[in-house]
Structures are given as structure tokens and as C-alpha cells.
N, C-alpha and C. Protein backbone atom coordinates (compact mmCIF):
# COMPACT_ATOMS: atom_id res chain seq x y z
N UNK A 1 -22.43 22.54 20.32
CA UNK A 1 -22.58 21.82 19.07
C UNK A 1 -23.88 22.19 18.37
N UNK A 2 -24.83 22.37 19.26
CA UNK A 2 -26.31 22.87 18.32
C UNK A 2 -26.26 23.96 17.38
N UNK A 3 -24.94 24.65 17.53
CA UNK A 3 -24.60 26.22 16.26
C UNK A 3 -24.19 25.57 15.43
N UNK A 4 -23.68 24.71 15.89
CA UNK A 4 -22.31 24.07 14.39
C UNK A 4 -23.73 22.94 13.21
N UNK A 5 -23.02 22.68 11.85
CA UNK A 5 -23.83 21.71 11.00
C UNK A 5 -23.71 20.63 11.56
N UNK A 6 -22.86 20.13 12.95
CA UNK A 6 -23.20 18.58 13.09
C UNK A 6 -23.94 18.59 14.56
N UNK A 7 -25.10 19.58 14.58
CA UNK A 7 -26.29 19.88 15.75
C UNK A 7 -26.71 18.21 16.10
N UNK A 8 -26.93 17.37 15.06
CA UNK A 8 -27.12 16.02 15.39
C UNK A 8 -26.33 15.22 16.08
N UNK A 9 -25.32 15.03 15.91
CA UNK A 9 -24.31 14.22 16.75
C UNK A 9 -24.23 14.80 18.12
N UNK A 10 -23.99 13.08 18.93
CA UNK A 10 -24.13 13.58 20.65
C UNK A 10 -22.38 13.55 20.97
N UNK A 11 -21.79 13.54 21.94
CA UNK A 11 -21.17 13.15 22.97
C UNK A 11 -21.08 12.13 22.43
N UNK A 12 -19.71 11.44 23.00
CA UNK A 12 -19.54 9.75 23.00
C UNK A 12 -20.10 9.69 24.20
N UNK A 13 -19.96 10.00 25.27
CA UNK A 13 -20.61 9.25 26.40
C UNK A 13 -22.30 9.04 26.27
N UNK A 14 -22.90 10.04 25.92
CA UNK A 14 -24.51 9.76 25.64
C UNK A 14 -25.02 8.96 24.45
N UNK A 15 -24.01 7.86 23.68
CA UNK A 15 -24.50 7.23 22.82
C UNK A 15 -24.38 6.10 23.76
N UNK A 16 -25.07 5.42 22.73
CA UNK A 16 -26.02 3.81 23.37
C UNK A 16 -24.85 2.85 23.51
N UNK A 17 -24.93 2.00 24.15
CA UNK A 17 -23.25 1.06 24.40
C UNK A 17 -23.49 0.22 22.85
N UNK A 18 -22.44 -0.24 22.62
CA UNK A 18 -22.13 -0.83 21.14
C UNK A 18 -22.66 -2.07 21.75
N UNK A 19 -23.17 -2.80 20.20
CA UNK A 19 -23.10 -4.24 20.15
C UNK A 19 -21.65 -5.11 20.15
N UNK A 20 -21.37 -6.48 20.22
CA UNK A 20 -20.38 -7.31 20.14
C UNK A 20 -19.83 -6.79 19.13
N UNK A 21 -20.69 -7.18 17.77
CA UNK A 21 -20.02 -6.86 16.17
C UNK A 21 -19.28 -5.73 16.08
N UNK A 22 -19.81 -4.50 17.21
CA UNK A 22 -19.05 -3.23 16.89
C UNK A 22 -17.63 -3.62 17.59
N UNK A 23 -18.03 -4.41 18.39
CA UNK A 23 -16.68 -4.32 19.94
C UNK A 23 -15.48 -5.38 19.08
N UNK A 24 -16.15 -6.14 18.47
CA UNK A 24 -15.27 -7.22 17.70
C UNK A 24 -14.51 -6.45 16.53
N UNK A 25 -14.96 -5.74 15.90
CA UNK A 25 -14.41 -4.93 14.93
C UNK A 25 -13.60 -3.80 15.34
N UNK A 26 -13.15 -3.46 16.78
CA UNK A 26 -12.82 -2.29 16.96
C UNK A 26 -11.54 -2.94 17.50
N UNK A 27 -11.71 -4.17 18.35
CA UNK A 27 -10.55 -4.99 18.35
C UNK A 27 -9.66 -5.67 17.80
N UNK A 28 -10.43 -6.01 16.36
CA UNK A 28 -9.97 -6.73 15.44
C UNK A 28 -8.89 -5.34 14.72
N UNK A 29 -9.75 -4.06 14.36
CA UNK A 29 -8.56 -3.19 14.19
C UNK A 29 -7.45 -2.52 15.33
N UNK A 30 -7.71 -2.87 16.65
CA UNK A 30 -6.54 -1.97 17.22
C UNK A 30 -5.37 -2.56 17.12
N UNK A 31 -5.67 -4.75 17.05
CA UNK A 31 -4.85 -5.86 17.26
C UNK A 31 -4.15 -5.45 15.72
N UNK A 32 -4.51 -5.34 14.69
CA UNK A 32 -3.89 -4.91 13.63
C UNK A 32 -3.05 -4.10 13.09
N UNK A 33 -3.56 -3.02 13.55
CA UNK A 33 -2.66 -1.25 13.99
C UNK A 33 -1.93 -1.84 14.48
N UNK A 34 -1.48 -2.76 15.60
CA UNK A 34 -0.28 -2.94 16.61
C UNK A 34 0.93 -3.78 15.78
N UNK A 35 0.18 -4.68 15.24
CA UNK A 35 0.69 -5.65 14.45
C UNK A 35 1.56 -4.97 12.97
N UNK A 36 0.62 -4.51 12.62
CA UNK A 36 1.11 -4.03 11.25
C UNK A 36 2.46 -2.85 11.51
N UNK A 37 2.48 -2.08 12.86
CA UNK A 37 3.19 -0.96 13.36
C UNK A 37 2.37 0.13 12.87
N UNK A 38 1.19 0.31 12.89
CA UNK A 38 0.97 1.35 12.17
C UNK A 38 1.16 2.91 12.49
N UNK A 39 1.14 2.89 14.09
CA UNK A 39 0.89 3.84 14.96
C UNK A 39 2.31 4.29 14.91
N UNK A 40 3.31 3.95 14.95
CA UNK A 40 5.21 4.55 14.60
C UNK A 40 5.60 4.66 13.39
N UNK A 41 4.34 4.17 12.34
CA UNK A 41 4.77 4.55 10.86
C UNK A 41 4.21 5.83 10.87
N UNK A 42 3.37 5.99 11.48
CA UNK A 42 2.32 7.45 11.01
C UNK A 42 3.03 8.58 11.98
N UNK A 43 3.29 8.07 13.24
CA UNK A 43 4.76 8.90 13.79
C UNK A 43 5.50 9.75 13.11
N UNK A 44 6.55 8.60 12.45
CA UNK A 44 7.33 8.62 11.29
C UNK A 44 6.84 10.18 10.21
N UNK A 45 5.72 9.51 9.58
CA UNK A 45 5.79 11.33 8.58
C UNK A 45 5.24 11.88 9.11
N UNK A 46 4.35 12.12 10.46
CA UNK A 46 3.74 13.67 11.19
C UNK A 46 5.41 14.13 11.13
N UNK A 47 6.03 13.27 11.86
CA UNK A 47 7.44 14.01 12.58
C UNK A 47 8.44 14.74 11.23
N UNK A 48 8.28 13.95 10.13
CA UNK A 48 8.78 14.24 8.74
C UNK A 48 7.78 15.68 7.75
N UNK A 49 6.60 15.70 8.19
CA UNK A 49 6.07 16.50 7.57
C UNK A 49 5.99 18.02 8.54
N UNK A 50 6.27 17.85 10.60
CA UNK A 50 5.96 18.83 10.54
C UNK A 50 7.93 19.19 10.84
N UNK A 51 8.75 18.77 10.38
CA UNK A 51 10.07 19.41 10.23
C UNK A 51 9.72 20.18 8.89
N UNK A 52 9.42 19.64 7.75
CA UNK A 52 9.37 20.15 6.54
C UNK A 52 8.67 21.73 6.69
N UNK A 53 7.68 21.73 7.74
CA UNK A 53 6.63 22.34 7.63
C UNK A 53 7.52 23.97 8.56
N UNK A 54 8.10 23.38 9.67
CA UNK A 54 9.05 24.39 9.78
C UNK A 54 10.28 25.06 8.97
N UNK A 55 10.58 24.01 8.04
CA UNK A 55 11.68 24.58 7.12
C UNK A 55 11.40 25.21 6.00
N UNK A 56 9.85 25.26 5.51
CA UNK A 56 8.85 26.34 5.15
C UNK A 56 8.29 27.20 5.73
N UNK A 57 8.50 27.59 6.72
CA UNK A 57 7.61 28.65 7.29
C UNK A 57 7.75 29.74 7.01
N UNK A 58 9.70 30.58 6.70
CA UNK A 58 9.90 31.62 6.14
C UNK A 58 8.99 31.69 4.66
N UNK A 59 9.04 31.10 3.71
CA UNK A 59 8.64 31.09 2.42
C UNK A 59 7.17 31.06 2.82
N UNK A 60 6.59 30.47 3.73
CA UNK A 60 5.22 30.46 3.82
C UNK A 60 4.86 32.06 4.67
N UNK A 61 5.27 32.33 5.35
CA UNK A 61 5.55 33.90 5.75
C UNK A 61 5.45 34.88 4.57
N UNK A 62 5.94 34.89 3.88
CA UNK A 62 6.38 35.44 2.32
C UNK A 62 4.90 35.27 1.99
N UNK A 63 4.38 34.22 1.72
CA UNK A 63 3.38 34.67 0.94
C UNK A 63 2.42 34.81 1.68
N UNK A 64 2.02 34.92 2.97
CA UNK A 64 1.14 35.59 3.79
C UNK A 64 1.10 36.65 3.28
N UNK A 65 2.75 37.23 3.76
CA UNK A 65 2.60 39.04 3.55
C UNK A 65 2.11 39.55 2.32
N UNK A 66 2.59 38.61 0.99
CA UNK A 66 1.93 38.92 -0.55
C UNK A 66 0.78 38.98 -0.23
N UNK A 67 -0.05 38.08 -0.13
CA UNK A 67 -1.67 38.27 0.51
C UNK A 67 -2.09 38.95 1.03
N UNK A 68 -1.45 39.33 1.67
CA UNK A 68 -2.28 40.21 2.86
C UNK A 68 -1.77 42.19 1.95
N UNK A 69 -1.04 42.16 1.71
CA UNK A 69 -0.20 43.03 0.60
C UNK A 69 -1.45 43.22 -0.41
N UNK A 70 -1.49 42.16 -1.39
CA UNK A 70 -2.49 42.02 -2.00
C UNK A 70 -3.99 42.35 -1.79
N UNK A 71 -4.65 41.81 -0.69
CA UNK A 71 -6.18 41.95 -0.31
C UNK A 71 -5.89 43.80 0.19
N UNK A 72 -4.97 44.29 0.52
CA UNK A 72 -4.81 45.70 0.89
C UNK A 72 -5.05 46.73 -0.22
N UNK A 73 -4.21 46.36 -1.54
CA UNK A 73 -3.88 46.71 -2.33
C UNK A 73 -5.15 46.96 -3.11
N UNK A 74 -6.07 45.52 -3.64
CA UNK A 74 -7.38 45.13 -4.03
C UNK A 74 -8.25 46.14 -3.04
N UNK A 75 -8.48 46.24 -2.09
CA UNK A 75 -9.66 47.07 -1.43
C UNK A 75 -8.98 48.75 -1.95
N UNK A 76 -7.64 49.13 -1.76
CA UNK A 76 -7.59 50.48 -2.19
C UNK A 76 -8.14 50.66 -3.40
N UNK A 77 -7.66 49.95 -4.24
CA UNK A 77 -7.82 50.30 -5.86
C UNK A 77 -9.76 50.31 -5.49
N UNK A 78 -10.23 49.22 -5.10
CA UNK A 78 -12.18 49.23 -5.26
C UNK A 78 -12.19 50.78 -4.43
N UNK A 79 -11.81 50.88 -3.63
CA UNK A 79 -12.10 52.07 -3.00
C UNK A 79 -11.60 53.21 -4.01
N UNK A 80 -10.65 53.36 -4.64
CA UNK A 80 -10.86 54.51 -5.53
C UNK A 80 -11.55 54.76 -6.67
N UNK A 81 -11.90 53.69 -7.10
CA UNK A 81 -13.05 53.15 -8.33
C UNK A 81 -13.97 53.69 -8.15
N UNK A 82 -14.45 53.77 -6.77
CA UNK A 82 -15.82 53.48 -6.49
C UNK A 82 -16.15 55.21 -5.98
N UNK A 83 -14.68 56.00 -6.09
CA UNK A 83 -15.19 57.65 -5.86
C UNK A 83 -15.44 57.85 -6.95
């Protein structure tokens, strides 16, 4: 972590134990999440977004290869410019 921009942040285990207020608030949201269903709604569209995400992948393939087609294309042309 000391390479990366968040060099400051530790480990969860080497931070300081929480106060009540934190422990009360962390309970107060998990009892909520449970309540509300939140955790099988969010289920719900991962499972909906990553079907979608496979039934794009040809078309998303496609424009890889344009890209990559492209950035090929762009360096030849600078490269002949530049004789």
C-alpha cells in the first residue's frame, strides 16, 4: 500500500477498536439492510446486469478490435509523418 495514493490508510486489523456510536450505527444499518431486503435486491441487478453484460460481449469484442485497429492504424500513419 505505501506505492499506491492511499500510503495512509492501515489494515482493518491495525485500526483502533471503534467506539459504541460507531458499533451502534453499524448495527443500526446491518438490522436495516436485512429488513428493508436490501442484500437480494442488489442480488437481483448484479445477476441482471452481469447477464446483460454477457449478451454484450460479442459487440463489446467488436469494438475492442476497432480500438485496438485504430491505436495501430494512428501510430502507423505518426510513424510515416514523422519520416
Amino acid at each position: 500500500m505505501n506505492e499506491t495514493p492511499y500510503s495512509s490508510y492501515r489494515p482493518p486489523m491495525q485500526e483502533k477498536p471503534r467506539g459504541q456510536e460507531e458499533f451502534r450505527i453499524a448495527v443500526t444499518d446491518a438490522v436495516c439492510r436485512d429488513r428493508t431486503g436490501f442484500h437480494p435486491a442488489l442480488d437481483k441487478i448484479l445477476e441482471r446486469y452481469l447477464t446483460r453484460m454477457q449478451q454484450l460481449a460479442p459487440e463489446i469484442e467488436k469494438v475492442q478490435e476497432i480500438r485496438r485497429n485504430a491505436a495501430a492504424n494512428a501510430s502507423a500513419l505518426g510513424a510515416a509523418a514523422s519520416k
